[in-house]
PDB file of N, CA and C in Angstrom:
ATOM      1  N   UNK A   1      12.445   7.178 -12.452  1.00  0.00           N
ATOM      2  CA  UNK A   1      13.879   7.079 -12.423  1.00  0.00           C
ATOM      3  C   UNK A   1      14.288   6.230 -11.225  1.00  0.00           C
ATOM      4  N   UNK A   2      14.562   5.143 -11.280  1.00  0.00           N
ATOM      5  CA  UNK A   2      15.665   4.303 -10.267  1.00  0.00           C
ATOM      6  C   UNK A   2      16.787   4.928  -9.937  1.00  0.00           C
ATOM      7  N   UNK A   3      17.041   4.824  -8.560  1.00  0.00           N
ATOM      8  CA  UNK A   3      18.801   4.821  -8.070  1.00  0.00           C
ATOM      9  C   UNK A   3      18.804   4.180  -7.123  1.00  0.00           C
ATOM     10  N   UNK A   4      20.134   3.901  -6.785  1.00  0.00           N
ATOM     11  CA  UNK A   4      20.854   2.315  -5.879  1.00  0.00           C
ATOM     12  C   UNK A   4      20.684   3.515  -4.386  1.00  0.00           C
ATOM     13  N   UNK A   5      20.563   2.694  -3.560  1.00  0.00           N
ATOM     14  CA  UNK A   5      20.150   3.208  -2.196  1.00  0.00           C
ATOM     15  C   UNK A   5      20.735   2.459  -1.507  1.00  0.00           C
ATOM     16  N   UNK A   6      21.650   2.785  -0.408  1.00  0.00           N
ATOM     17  CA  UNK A   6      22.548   1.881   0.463  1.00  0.00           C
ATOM     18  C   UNK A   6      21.297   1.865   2.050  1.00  0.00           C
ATOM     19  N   UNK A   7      21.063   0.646   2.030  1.00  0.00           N
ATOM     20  CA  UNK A   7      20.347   0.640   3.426  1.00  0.00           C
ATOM     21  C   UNK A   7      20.636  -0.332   3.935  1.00  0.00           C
ATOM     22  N   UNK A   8      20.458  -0.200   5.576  1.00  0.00           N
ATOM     23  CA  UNK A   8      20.869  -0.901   6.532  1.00  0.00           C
ATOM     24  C   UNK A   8      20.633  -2.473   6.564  1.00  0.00           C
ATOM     25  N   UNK A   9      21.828  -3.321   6.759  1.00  0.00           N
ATOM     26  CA  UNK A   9      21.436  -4.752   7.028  1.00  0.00           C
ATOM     27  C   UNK A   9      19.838  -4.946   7.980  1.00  0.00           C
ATOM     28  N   UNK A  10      19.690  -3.949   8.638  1.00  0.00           N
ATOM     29  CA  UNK A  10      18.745  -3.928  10.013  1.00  0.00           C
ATOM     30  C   UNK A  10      17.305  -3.752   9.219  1.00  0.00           C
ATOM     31  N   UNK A  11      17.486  -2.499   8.503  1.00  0.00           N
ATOM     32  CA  UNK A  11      16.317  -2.539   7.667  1.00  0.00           C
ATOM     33  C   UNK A  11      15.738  -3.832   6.663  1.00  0.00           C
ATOM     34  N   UNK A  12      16.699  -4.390   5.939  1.00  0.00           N
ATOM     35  CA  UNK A  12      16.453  -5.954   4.995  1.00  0.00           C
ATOM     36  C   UNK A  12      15.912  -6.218   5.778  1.00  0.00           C
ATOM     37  N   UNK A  13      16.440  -6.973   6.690  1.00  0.00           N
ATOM     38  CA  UNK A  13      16.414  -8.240   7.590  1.00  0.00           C
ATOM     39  C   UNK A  13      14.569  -8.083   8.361  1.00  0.00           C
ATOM     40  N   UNK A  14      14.595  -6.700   8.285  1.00  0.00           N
ATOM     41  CA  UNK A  14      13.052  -6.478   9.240  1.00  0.00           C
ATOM     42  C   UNK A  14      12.327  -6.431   8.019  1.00  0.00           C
ATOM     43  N   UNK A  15      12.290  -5.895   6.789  1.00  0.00           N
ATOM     44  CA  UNK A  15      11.788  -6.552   5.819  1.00  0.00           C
ATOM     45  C   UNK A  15      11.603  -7.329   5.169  1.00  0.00           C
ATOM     46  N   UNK A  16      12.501  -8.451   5.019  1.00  0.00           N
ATOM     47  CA  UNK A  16      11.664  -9.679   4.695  1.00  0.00           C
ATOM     48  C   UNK A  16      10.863 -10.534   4.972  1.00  0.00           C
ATOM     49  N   UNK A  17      10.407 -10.445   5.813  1.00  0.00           N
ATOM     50  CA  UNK A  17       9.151 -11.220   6.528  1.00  0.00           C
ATOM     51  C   UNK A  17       7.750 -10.467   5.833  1.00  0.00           C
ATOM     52  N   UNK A  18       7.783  -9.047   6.035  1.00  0.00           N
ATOM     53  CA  UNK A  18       6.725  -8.574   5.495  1.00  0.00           C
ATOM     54  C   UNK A  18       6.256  -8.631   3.943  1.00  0.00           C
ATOM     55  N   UNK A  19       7.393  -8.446   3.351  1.00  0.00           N
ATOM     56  CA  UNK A  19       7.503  -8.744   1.739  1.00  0.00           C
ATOM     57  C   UNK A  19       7.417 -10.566   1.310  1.00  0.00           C
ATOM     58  N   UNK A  20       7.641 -11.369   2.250  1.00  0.00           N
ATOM     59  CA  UNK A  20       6.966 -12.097   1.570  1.00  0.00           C
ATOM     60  C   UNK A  20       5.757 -12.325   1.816  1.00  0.00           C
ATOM     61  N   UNK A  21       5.248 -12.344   3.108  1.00  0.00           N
ATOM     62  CA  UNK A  21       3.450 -12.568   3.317  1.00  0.00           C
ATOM     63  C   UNK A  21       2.870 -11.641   2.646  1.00  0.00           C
ATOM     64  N   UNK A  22       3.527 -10.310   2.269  1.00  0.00           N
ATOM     65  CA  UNK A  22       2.733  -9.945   0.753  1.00  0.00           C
ATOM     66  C   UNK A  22       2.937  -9.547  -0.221  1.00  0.00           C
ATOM     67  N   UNK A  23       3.885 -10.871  -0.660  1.00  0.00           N
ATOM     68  CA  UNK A  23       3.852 -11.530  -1.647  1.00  0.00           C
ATOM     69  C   UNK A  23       4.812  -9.957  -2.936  1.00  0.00           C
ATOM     70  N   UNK A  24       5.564  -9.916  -2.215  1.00  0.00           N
ATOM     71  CA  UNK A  24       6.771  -8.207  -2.799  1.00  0.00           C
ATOM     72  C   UNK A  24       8.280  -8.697  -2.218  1.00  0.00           C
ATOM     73  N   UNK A  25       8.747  -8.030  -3.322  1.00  0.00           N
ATOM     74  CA  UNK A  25       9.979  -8.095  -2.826  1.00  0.00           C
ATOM     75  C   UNK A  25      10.439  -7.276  -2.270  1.00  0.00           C
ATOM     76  N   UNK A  26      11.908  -7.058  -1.290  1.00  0.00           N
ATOM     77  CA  UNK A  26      12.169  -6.268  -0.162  1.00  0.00           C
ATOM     78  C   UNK A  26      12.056  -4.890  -0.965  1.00  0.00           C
ATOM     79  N   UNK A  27      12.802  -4.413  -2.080  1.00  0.00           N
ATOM     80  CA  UNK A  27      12.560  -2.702  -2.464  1.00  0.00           C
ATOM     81  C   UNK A  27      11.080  -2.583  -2.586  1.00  0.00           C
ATOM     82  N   UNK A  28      10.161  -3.804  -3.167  1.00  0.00           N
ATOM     83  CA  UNK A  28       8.914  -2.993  -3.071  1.00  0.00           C
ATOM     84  C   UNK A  28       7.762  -2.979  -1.586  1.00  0.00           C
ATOM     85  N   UNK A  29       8.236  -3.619  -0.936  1.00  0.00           N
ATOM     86  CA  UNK A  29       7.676  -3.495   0.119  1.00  0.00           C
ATOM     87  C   UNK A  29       8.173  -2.434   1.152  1.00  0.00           C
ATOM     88  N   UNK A  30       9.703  -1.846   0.581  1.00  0.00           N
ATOM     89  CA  UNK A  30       9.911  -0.775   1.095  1.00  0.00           C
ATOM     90  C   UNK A  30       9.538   0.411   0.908  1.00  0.00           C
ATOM     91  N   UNK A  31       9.529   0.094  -0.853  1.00  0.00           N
ATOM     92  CA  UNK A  31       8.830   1.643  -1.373  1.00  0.00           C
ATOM     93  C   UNK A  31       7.293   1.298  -1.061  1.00  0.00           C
ATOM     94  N   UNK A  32       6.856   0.500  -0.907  1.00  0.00           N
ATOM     95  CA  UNK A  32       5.039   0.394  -0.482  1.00  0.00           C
ATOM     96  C   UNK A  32       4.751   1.156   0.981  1.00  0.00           C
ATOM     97  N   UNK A  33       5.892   1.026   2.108  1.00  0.00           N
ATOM     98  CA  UNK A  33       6.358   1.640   3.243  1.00  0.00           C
ATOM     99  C   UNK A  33       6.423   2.894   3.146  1.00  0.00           C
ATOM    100  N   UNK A  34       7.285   3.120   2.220  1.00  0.00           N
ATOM    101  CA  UNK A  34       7.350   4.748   2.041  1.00  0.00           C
ATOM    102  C   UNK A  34       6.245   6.015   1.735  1.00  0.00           C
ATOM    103  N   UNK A  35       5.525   4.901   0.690  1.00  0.00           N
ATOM    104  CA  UNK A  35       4.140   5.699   0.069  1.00  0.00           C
ATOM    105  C   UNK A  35       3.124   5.509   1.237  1.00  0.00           C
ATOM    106  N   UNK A  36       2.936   4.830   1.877  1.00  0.00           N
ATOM    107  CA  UNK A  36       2.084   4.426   3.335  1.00  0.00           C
ATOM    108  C   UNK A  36       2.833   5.827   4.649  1.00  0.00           C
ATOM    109  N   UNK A  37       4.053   5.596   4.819  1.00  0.00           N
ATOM    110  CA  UNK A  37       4.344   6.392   5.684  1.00  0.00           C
ATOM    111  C   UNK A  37       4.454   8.531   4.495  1.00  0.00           C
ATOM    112  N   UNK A  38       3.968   8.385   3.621  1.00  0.00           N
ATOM    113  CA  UNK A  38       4.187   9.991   3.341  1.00  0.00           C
ATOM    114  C   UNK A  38       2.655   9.941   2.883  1.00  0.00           C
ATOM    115  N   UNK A  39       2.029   8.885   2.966  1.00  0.00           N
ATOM    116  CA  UNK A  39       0.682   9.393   2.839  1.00  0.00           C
ATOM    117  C   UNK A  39      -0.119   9.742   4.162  1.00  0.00           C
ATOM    118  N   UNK A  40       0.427   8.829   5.582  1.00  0.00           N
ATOM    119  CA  UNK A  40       0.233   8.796   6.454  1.00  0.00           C
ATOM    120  C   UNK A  40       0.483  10.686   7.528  1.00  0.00           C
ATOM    121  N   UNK A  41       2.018  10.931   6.702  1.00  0.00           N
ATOM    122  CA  UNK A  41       2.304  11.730   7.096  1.00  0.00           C
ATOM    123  C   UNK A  41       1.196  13.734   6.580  1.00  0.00           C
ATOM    124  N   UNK A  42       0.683  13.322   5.359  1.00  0.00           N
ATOM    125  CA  UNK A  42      -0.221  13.938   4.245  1.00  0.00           C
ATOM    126  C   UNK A  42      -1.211  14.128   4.754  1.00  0.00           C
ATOM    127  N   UNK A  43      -1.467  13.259   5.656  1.00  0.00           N
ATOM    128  CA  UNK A  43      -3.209  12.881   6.084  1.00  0.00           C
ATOM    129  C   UNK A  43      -3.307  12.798   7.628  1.00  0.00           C
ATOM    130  N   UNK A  44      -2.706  13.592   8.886  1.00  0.00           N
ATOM    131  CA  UNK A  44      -2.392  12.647   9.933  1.00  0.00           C
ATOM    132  C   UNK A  44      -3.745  12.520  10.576  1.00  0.00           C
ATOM    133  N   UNK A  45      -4.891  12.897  10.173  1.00  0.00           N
ATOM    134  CA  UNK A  45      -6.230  12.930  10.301  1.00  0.00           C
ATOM    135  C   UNK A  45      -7.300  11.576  10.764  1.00  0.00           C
ATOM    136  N   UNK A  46      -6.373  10.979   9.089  1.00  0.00           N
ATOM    137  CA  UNK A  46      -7.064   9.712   8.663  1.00  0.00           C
ATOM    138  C   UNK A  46      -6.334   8.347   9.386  1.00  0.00           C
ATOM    139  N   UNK A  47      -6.871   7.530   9.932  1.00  0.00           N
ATOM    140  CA  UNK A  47      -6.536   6.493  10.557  1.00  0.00           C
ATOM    141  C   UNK A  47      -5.478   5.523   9.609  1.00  0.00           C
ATOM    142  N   UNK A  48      -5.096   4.761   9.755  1.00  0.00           N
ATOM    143  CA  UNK A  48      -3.897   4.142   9.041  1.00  0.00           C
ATOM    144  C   UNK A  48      -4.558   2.966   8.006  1.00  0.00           C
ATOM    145  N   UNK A  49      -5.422   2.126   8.742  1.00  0.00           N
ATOM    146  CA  UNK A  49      -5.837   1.281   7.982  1.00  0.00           C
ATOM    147  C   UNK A  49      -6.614   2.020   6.572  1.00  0.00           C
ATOM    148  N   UNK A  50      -7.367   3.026   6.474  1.00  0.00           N
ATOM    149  CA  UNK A  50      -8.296   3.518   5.844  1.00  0.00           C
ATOM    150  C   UNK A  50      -7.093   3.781   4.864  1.00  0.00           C
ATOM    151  N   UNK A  51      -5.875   4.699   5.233  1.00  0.00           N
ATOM    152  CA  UNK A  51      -4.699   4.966   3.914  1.00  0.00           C
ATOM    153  C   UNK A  51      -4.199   3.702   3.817  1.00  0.00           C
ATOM    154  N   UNK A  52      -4.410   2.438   4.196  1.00  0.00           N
ATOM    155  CA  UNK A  52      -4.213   1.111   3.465  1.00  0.00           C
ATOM    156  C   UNK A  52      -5.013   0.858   2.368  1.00  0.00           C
ATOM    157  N   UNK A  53      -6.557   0.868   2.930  1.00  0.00           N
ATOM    158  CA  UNK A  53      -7.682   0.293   1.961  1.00  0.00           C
ATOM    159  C   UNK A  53      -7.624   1.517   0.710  1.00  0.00           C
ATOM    160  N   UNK A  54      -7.533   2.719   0.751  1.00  0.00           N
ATOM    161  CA  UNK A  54      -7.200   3.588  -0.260  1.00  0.00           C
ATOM    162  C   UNK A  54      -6.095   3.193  -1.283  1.00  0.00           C
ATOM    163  N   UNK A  55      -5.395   3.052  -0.716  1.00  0.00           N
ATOM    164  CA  UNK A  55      -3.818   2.871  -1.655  1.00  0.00           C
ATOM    165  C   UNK A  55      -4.477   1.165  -2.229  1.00  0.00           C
ATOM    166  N   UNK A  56      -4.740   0.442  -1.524  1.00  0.00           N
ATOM    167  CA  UNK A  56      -5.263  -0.398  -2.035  1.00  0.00           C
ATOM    168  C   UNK A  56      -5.726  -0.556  -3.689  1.00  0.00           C
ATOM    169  N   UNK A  57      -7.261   0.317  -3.499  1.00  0.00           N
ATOM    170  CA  UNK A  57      -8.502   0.969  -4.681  1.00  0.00           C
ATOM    171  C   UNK A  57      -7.473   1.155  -5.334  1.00  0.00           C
ATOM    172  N   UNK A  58      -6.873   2.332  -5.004  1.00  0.00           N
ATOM    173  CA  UNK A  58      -5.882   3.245  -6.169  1.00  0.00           C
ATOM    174  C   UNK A  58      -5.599   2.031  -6.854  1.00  0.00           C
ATOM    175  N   UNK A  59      -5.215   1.030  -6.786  1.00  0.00           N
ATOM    176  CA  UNK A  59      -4.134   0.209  -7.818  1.00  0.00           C
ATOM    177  C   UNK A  59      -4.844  -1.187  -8.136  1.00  0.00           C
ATOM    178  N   UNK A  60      -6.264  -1.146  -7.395  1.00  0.00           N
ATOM    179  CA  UNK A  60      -6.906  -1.988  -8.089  1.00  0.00           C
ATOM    180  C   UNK A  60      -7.859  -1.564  -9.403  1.00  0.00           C
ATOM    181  N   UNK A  61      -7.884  -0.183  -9.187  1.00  0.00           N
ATOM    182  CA  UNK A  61      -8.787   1.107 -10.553  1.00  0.00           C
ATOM    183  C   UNK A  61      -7.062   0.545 -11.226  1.00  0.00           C
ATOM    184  N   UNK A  62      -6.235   0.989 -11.178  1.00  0.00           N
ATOM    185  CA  UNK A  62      -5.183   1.061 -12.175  1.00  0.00           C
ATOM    186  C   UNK A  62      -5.100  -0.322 -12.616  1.00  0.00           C
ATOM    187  N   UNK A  63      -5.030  -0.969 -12.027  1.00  0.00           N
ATOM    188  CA  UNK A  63      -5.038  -2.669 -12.728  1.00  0.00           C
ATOM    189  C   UNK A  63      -6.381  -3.061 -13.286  1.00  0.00           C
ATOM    190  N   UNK A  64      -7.226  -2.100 -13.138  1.00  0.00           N
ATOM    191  CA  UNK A  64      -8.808  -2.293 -14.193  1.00  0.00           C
ATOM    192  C   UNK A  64      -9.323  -3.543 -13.166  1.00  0.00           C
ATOM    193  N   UNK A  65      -9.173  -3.543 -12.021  1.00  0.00           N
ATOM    194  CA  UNK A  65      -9.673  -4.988 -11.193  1.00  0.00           C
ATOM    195  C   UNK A  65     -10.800  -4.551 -10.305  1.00  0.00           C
ATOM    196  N   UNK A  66     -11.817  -4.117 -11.216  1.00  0.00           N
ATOM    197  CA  UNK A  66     -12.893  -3.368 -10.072  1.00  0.00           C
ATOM    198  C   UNK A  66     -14.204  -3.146 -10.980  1.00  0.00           C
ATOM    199  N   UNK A  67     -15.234  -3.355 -10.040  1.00  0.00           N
ATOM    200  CA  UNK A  67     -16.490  -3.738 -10.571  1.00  0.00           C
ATOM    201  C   UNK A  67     -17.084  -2.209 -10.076  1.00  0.00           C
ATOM    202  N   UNK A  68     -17.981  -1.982 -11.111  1.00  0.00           N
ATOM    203  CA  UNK A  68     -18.182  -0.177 -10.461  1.00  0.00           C
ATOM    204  C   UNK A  68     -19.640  -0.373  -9.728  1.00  0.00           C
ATOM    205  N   UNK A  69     -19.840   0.374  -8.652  1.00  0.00           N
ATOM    206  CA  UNK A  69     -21.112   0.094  -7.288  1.00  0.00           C
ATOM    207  C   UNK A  69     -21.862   0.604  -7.460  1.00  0.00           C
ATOM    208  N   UNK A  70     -23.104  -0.103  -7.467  1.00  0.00           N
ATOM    209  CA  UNK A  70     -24.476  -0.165  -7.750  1.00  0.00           C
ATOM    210  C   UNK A  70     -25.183  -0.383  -6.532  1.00  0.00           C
ATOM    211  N   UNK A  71     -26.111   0.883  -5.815  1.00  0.00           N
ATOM    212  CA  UNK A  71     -26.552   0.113  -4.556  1.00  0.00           C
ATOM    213  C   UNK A  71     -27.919  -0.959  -4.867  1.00  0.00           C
ATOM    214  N   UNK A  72     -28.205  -1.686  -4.029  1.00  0.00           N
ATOM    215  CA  UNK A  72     -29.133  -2.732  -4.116  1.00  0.00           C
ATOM    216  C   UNK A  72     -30.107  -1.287  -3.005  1.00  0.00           C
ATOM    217  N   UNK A  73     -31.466  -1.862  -3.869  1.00  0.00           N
ATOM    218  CA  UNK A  73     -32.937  -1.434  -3.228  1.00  0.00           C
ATOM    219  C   UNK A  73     -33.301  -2.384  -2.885  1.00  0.00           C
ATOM    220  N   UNK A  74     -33.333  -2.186  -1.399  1.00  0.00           N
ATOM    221  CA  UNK A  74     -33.959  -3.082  -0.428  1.00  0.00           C
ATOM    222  C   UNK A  74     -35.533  -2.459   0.044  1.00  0.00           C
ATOM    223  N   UNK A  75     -35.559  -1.461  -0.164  1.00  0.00           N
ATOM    224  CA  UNK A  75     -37.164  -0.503  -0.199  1.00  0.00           C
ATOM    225  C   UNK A  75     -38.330  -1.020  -0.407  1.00  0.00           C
ATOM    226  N   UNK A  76     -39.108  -1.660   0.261  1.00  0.00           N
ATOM    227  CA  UNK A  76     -40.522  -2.497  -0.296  1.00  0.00           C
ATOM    228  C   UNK A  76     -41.387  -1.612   0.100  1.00  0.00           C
TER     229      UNK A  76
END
């Protein structure tokens, strides 16, 4: 479910820089913010980058963009 959200000129303005180097537009780089900061908040355990590279997986398994891991035997 969508709804209209009134947010601060201050907030845009500090978001667009980030949304475009990756490559989102300002609501989704905000809601990408949001899911980062309540996963962050979920986990305060886990270091930040690691709930990057996670959220990452998550949506590269959902976009089927993932090769499944096979270790290599290096064992002679």
């Amino acid at each position: 479910m969508a709804i209209a959200l009134k947010l601060s000129d201050e907030l845009i303005d500090l978001t667009k820089p980030y949304a475009v180097a990756e490559h989102r537009s300002v609501p989704k780089q905000i809601e990408y913010w949001a899911r980062l900061g309540k996963t962050a908040e979920d986990n305060p355990e886990l270091p930040i980058q690691f709930i990057k590279n996670t959220l990452l997986a998550i949506a590269e398994i959902d976009a089927k963009q993932f090769t499944e891991y096979s270790p290599v035997n290096n064992a002679r």
